[in-house]
C-alpha atoms as a PDB file:
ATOM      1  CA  UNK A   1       4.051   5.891   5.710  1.00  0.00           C
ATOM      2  CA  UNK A   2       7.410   6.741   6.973  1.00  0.00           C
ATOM      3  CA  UNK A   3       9.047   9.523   4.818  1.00  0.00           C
ATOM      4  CA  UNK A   4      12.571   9.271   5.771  1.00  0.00           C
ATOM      5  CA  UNK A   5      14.262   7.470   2.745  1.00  0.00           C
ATOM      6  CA  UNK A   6      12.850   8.563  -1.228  1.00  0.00           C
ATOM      7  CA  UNK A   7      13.133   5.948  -3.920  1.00  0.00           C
ATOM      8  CA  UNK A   8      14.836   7.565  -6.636  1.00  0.00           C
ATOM      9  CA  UNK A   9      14.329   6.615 -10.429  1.00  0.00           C
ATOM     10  CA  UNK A  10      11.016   4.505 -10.131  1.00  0.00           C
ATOM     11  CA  UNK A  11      10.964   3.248 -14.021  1.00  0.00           C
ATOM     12  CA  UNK A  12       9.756   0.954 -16.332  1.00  0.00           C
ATOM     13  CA  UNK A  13      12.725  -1.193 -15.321  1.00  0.00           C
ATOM     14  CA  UNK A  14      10.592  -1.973 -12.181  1.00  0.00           C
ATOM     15  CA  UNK A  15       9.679  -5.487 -12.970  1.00  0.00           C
ATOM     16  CA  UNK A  16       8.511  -3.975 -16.427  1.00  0.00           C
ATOM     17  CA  UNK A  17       5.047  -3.354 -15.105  1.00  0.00           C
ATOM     18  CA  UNK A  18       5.270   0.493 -14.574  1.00  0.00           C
ATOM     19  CA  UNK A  19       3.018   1.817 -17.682  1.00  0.00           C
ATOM     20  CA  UNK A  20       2.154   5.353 -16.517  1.00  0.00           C
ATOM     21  CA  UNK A  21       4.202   7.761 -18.295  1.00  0.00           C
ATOM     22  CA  UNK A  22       4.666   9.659 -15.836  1.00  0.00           C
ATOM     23  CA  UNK A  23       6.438   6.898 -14.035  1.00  0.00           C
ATOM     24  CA  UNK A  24       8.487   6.488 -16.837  1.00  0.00           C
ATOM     25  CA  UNK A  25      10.388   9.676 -15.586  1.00  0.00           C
ATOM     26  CA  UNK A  26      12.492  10.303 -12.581  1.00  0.00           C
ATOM     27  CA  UNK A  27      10.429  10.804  -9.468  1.00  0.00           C
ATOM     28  CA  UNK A  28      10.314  11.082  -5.465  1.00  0.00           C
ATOM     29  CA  UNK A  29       8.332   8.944  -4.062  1.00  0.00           C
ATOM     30  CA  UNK A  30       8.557   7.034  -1.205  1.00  0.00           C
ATOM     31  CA  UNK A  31       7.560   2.793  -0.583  1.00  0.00           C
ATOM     32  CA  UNK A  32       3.751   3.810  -1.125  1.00  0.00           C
ATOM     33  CA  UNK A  33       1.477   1.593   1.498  1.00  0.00           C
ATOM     34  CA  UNK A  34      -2.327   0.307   1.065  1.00  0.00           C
ATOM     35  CA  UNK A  35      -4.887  -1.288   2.747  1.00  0.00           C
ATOM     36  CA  UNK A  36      -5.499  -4.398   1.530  1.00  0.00           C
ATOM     37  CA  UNK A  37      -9.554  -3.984   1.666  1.00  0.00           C
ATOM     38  CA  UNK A  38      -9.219  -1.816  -1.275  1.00  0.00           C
ATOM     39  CA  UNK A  39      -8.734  -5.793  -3.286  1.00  0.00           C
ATOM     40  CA  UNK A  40     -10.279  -7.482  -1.144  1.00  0.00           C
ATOM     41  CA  UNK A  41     -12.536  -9.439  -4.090  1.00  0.00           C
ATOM     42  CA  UNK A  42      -9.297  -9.979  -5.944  1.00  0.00           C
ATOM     43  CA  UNK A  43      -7.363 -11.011  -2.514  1.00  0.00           C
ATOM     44  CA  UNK A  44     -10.430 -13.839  -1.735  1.00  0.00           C
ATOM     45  CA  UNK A  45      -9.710 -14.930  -5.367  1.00  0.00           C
ATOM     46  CA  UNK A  46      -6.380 -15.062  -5.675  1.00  0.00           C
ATOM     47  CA  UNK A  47      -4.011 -14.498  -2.315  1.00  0.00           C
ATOM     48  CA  UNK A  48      -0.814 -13.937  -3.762  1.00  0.00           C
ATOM     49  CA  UNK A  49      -1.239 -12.915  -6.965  1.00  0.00           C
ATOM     50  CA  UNK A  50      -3.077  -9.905  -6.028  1.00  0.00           C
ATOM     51  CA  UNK A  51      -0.226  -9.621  -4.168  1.00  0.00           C
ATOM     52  CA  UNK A  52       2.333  -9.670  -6.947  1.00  0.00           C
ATOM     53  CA  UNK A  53       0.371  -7.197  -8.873  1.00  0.00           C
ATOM     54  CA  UNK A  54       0.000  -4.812  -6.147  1.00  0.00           C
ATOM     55  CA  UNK A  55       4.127  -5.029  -6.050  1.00  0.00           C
ATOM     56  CA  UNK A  56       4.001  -4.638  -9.263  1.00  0.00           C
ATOM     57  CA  UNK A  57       1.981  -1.339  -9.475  1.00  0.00           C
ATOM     58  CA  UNK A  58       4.372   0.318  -6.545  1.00  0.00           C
ATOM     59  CA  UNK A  59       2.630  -1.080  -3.272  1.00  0.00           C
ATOM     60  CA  UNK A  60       4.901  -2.261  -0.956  1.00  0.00           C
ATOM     61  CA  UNK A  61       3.465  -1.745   2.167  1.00  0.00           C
ATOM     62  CA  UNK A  62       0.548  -3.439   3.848  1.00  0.00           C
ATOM     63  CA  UNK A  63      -1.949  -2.925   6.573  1.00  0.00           C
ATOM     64  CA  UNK A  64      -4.253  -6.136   6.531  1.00  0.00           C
ATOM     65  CA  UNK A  65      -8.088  -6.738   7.095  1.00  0.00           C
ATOM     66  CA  UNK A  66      -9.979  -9.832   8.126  1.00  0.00           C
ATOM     67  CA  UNK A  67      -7.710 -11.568   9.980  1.00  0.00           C
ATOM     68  CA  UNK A  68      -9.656 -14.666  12.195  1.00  0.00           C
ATOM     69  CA  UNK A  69      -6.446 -16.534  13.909  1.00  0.00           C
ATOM     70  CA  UNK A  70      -5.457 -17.367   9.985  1.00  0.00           C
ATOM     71  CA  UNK A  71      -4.324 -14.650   7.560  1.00  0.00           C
ATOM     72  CA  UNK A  72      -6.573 -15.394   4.510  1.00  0.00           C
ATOM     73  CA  UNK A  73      -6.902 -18.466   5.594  1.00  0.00           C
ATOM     74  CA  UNK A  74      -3.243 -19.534   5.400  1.00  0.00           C
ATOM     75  CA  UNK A  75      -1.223 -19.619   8.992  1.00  0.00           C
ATOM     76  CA  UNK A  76       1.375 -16.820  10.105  1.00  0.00           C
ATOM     77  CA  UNK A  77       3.765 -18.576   8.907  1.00  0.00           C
ATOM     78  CA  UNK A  78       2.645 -19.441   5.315  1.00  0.00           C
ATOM     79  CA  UNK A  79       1.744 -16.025   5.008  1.00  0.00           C
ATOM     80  CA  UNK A  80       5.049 -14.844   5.468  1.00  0.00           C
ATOM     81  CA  UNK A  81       6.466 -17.054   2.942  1.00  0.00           C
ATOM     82  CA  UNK A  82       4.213 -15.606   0.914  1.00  0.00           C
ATOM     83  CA  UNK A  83       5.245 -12.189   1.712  1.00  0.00           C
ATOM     84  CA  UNK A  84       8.536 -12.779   1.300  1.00  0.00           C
ATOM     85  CA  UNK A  85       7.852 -13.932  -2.250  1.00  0.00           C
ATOM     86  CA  UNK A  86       6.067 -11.175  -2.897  1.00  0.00           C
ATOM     87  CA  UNK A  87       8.561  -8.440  -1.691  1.00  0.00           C
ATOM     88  CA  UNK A  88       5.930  -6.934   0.695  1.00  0.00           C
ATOM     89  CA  UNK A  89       5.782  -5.906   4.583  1.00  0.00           C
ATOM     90  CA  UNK A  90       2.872  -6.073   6.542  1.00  0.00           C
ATOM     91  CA  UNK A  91       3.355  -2.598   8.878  1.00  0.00           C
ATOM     92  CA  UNK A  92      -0.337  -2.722  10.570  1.00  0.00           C
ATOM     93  CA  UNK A  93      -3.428  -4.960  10.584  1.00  0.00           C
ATOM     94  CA  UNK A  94      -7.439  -3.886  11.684  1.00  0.00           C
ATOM     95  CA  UNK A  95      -9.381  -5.589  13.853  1.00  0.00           C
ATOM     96  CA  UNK A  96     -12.726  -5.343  15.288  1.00  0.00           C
ATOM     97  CA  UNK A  97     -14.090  -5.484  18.980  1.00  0.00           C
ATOM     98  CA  UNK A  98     -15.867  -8.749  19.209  1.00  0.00           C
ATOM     99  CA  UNK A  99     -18.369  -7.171  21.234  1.00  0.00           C
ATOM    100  CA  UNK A 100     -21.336  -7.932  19.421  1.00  0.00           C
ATOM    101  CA  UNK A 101     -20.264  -9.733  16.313  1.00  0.00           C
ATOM    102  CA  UNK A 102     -17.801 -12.632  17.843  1.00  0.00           C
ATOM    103  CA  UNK A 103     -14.602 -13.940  16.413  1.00  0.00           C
ATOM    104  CA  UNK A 104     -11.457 -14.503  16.622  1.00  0.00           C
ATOM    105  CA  UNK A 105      -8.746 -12.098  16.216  1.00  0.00           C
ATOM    106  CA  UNK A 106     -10.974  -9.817  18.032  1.00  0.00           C
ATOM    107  CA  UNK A 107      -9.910  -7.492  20.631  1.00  0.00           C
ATOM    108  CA  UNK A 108     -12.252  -9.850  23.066  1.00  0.00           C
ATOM    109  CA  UNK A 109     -11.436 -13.305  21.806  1.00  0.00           C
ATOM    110  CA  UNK A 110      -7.988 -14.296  20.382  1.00  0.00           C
ATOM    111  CA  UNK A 111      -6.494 -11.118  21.038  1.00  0.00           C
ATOM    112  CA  UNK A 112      -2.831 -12.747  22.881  1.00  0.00           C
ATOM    113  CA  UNK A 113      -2.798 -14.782  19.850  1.00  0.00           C
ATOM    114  CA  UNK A 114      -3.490 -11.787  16.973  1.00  0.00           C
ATOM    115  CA  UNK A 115      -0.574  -9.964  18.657  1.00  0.00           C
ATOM    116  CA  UNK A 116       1.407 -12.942  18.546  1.00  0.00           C
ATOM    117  CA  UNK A 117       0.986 -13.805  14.977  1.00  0.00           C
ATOM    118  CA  UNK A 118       1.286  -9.995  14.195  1.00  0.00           C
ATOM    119  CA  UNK A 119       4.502  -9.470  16.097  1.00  0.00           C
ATOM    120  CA  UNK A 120       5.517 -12.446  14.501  1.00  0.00           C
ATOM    121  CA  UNK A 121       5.309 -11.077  11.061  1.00  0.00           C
ATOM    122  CA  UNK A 122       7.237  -7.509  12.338  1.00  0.00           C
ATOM    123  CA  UNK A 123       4.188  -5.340  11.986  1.00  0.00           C
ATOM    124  CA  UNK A 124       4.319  -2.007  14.179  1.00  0.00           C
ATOM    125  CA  UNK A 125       0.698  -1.247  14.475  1.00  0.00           C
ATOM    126  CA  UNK A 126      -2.397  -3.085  15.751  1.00  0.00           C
ATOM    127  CA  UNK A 127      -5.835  -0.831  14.968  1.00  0.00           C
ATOM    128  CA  UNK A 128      -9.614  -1.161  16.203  1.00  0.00           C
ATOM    129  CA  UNK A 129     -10.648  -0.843  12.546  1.00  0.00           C
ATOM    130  CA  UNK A 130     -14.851  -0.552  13.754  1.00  0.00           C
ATOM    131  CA  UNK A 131     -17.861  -0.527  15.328  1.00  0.00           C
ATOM    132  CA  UNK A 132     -20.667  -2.373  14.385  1.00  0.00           C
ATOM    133  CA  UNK A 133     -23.795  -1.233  14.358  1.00  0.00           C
ATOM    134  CA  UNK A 134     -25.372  -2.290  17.583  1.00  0.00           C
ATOM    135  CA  UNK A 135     -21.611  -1.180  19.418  1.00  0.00           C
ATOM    136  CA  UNK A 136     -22.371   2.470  18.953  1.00  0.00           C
ATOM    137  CA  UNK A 137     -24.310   3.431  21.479  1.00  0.00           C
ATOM    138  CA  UNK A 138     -24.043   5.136  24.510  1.00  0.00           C
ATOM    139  CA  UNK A 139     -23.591   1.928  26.573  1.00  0.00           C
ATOM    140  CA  UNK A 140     -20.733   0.602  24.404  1.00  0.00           C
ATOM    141  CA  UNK A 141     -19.211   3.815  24.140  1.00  0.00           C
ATOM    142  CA  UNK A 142     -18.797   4.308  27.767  1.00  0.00           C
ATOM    143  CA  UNK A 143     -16.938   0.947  27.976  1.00  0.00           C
ATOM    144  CA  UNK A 144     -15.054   1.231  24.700  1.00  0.00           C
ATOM    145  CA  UNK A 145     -11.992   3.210  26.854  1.00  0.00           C
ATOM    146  CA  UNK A 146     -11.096   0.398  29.187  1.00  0.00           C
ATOM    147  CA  UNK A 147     -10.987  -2.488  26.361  1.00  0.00           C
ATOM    148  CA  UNK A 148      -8.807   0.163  24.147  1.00  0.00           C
ATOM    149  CA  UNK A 149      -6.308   0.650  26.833  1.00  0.00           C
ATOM    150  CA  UNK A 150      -6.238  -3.452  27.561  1.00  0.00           C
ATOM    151  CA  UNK A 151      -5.606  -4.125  24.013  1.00  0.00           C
ATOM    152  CA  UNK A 152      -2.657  -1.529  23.526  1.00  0.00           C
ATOM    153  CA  UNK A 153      -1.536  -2.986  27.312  1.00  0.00           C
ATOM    154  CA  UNK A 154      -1.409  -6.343  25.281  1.00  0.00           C
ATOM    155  CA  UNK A 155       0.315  -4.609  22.241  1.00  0.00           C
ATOM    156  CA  UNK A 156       3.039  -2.935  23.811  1.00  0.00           C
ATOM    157  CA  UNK A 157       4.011  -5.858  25.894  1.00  0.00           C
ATOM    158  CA  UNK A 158       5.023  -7.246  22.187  1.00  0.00           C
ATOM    159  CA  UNK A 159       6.614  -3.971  20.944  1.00  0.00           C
ATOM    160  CA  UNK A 160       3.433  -3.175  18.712  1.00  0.00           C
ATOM    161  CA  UNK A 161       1.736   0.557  19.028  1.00  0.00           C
ATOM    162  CA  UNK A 162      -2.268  -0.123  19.517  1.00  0.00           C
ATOM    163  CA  UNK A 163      -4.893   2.488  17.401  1.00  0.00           C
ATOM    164  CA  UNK A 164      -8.145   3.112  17.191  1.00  0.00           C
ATOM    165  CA  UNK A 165      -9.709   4.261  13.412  1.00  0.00           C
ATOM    166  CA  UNK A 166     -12.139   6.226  13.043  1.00  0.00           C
ATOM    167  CA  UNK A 167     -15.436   6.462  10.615  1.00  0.00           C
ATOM    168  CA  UNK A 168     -17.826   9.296  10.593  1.00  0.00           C
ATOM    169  CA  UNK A 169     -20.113   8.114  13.249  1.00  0.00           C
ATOM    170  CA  UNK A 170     -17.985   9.196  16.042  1.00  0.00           C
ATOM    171  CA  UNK A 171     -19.179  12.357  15.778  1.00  0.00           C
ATOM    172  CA  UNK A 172     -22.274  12.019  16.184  1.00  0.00           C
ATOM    173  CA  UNK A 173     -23.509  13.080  19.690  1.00  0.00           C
ATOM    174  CA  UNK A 174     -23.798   9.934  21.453  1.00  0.00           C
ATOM    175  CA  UNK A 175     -25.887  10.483  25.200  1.00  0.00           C
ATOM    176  CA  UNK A 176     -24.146  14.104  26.582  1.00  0.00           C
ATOM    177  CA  UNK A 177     -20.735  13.823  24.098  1.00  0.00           C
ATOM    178  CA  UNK A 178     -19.225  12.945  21.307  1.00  0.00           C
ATOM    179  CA  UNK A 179     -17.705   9.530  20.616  1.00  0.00           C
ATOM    180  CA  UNK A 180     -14.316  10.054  19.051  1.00  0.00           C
ATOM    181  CA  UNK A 181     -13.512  13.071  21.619  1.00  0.00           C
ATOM    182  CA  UNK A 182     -14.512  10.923  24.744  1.00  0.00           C
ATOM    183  CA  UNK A 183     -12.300   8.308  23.560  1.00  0.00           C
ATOM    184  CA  UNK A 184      -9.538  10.953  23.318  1.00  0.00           C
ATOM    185  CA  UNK A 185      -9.685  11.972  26.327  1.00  0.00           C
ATOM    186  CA  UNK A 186     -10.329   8.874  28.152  1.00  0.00           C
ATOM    187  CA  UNK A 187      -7.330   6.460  26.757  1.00  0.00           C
ATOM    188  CA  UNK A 188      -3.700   7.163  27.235  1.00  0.00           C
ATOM    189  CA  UNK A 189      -1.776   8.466  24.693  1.00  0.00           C
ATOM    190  CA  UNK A 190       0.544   6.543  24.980  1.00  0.00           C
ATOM    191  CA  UNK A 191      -1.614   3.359  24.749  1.00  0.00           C
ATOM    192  CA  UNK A 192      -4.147   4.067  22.538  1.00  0.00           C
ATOM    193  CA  UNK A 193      -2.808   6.536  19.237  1.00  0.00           C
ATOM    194  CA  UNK A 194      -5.447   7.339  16.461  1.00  0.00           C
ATOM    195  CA  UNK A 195      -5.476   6.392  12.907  1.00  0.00           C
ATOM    196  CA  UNK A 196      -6.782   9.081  10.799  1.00  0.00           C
ATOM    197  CA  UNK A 197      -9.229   8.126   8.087  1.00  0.00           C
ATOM    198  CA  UNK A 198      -9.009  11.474   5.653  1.00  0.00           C
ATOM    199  CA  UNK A 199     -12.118  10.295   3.986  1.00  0.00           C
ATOM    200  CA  UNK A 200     -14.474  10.098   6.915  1.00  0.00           C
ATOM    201  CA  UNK A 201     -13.192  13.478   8.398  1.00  0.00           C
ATOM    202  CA  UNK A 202     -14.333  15.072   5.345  1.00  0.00           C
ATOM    203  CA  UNK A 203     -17.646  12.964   5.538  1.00  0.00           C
ATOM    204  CA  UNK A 204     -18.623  14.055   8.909  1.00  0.00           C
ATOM    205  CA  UNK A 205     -17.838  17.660   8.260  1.00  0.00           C
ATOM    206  CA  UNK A 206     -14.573  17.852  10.716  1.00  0.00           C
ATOM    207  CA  UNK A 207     -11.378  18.775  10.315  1.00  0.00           C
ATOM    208  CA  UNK A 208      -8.389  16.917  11.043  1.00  0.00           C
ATOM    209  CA  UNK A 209      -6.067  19.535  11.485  1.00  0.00           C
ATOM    210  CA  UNK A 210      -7.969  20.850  14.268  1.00  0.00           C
ATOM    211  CA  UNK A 211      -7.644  17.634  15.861  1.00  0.00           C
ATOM    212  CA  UNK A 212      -3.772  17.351  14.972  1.00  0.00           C
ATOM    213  CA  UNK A 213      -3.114  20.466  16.641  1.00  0.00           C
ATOM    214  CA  UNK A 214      -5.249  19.641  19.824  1.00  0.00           C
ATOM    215  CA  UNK A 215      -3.816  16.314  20.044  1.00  0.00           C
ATOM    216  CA  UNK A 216      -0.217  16.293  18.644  1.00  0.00           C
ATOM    217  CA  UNK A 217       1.707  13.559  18.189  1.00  0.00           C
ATOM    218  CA  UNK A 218      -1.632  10.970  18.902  1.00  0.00           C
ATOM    219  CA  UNK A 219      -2.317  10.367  14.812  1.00  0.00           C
ATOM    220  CA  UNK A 220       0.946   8.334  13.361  1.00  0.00           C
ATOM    221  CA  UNK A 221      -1.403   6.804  10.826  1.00  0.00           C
ATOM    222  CA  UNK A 222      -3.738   8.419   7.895  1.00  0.00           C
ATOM    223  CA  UNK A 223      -5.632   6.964   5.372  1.00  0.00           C
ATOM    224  CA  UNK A 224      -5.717   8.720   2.431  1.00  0.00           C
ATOM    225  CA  UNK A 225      -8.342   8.561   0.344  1.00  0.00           C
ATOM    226  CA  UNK A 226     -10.575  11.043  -1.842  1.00  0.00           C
ATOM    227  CA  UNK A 227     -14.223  11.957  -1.994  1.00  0.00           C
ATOM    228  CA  UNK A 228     -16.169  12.932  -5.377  1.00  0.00           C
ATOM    229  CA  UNK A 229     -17.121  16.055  -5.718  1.00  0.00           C
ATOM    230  CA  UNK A 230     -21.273  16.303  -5.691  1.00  0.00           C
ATOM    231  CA  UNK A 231     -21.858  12.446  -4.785  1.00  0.00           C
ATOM    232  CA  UNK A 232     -19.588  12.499  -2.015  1.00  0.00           C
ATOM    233  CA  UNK A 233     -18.539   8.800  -2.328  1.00  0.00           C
ATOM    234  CA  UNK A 234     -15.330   7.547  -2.899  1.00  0.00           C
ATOM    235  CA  UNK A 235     -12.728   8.166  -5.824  1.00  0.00           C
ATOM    236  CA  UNK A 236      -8.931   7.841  -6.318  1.00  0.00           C
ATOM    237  CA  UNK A 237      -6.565  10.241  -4.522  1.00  0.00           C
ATOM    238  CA  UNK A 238      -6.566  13.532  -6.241  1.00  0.00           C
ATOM    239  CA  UNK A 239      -9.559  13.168  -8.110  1.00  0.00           C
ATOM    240  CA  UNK A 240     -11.810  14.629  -5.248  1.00  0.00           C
ATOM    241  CA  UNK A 241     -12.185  17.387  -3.271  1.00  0.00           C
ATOM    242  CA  UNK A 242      -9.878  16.575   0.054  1.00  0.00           C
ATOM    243  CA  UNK A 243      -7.010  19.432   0.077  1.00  0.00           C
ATOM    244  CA  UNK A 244      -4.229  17.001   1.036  1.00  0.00           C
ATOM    245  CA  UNK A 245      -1.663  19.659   0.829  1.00  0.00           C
ATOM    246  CA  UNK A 246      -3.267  21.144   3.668  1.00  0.00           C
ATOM    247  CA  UNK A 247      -3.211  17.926   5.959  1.00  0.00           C
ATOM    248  CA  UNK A 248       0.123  16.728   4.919  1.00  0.00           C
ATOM    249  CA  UNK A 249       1.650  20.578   5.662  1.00  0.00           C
ATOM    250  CA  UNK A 250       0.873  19.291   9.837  1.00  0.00           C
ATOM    251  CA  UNK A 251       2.265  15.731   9.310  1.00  0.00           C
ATOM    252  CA  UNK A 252       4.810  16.600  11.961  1.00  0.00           C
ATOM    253  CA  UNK A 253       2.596  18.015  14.252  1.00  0.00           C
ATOM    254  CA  UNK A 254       0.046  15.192  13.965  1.00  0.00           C
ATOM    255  CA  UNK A 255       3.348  12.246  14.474  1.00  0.00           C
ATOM    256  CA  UNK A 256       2.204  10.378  11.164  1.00  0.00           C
ATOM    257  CA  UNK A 257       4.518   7.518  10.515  1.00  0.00           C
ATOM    258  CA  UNK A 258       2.222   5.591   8.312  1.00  0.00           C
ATOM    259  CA  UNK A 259      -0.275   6.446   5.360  1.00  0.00           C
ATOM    260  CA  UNK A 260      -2.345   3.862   3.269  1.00  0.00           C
ATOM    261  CA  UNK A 261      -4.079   4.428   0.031  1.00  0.00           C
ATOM    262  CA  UNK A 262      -7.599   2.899   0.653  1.00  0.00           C
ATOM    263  CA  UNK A 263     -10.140   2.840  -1.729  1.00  0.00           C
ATOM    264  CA  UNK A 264     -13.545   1.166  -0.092  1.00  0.00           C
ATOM    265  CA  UNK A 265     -15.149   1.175  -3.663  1.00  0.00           C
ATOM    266  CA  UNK A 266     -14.420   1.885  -7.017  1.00  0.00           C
ATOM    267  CA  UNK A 267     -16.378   2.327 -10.320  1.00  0.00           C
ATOM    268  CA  UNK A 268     -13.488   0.372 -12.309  1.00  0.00           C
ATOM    269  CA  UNK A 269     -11.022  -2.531 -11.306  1.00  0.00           C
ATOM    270  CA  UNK A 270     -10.006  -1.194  -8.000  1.00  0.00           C
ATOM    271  CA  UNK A 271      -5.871  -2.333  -9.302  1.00  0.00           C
ATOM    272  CA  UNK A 272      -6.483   0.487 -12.006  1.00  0.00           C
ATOM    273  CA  UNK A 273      -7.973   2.868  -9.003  1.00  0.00           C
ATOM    274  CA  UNK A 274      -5.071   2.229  -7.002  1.00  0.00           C
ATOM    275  CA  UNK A 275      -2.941   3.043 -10.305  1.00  0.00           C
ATOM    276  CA  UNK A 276      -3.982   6.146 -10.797  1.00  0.00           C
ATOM    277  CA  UNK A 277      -3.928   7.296  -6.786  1.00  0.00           C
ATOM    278  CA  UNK A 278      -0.346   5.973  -7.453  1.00  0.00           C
ATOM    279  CA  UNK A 279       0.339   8.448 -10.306  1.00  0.00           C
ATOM    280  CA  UNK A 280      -1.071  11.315  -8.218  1.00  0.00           C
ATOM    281  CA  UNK A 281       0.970  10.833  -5.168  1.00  0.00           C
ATOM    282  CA  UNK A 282       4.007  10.417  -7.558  1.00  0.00           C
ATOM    283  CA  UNK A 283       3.606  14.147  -8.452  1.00  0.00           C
ATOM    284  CA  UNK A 284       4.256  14.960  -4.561  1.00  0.00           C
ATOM    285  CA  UNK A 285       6.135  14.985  -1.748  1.00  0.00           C
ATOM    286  CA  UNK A 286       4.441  13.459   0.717  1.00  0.00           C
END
């Protein structure tokens, strides 16, 4: 999430729904972003007020999931009457390959029309979110380059910065090398950035920094989220084990614009998750 302007005072006076007491205080902390599949049971329910309460709780960034040629089932232009309402902007949206699994919105069918409707609502970022299944293998890997580069071809034409995200399969040796390096070096840099998912780093047992320093300025977006100590699943940022301190000390070096809370599952309402990730990134200066 871009860093260059702080919102000072965050109180209770915002909308009257800030109950942490530590937000009661003065702190720094910039407009804190999410991805949306953190509420995604809550989002299927209820579009816009889960919405409103994520607003409400300090969220007012978005990167979207899902999207099919409809945004949640409402058109591009609904949906941004919605956001507008809301007081939220959508900065980057996931999407998968339609290799295998078909569908629109995919990087192989709809694609000129995604980028439309994204441009349309002023996002900056267009990501390959993942790869099913039966797309990681050798075969799929070898031709994953070529539709990468097309799609940020496609993205750039409408002022929109393509990105691929990783999980922690990508490291696994696929055939004589490994997946999320052979994509680095075969896509431009220009074309084709890298969205860093903290969480799966950790889970695969490599270290982003490394990677930030090998490839600077190729990782403008993070997404920060924790891992439990002993289970090794997922928990709220700064109740696991990730040293963001560390990561966020090479922020320059890496080019990160963008970070998004993301929580893929939670052991209590995911809103409360997000809550207390909230109160743990107020306590910084990231």
């Amino acid at each position: 999430m871009e860093r260059r302007k702080f919102l000072q005072g965050l109180t209770l006076t915002a909308a009257g729904l800030y109950t942490s007491p530590l937000l009661a205080k003065s702190v720094n902390i910039g407009p804190l972003a999410v991805q949306l599949y953190t509420i995604r049971d809550a989002v299927a329910k209820d579009l816009e007020g889960s919405l409103s309460k994520l607003a409400g709780i300090g969220y007012k960034q978005l990167e979207l999931f899902g999207y099919n040629g409809t945004f949640f089932g409402k058109t591009a232009k609904e949906f941004k009457t919605i956001l507008d309402r809301t007081g939220l902007k959508v900065v980057s949206s996931h999407h998968t390959t339609g290799l295998e699994v078909k569908g629109k919105g995919t990087l192989s069918d709809g694609w000129d029309k995604a980028v439309e409707d994204l441009h349309w609502l002023g996002a900056e970022f267009m990501v390959c979110s993942y790869l099913q299944p039966n797309e990681r293998t050798t075969k799929h890997y070898e031709i994953l380059p070529a539709l990468l580069e097309k799609s940020g071809m496609a993205t750039k034409k409408a002022g929109i910065q393509f990105a691929y995200h990783n999980h922690d399969f990508e490291f696994q040796k696929s055939g004589d090398f490994i997946p999320y390096d052979f994509i680095l070096k075969n896509t431009s840099a220009d074309l084709v950035k890298m969205e860093s998912d903290l969480y799966w780093f950790a889970k695969a047992g490599q270290d982003p920094v490394a990677y930030f320093e090998k490839h600077p300025g190729r990782f403008p977006l993070w997404h920060v989220k924790d891992m439990e100590a002993g289970s090794g699943i997922f928990t709220e940022v700064g109740n696991g084990t990730i040293n963001f301190d560390r990561i966020f000390a090479v922020r320059k070096t890496a080019g990160l614009k963008y970070w998004f809370v993301e929580q893929d599952q939670s052991k209590q309402d995911p809103f409360e998750s997000l809550k207390i990730s909230r109160d743990y990134l107020a306590k910084k200066n990231f």
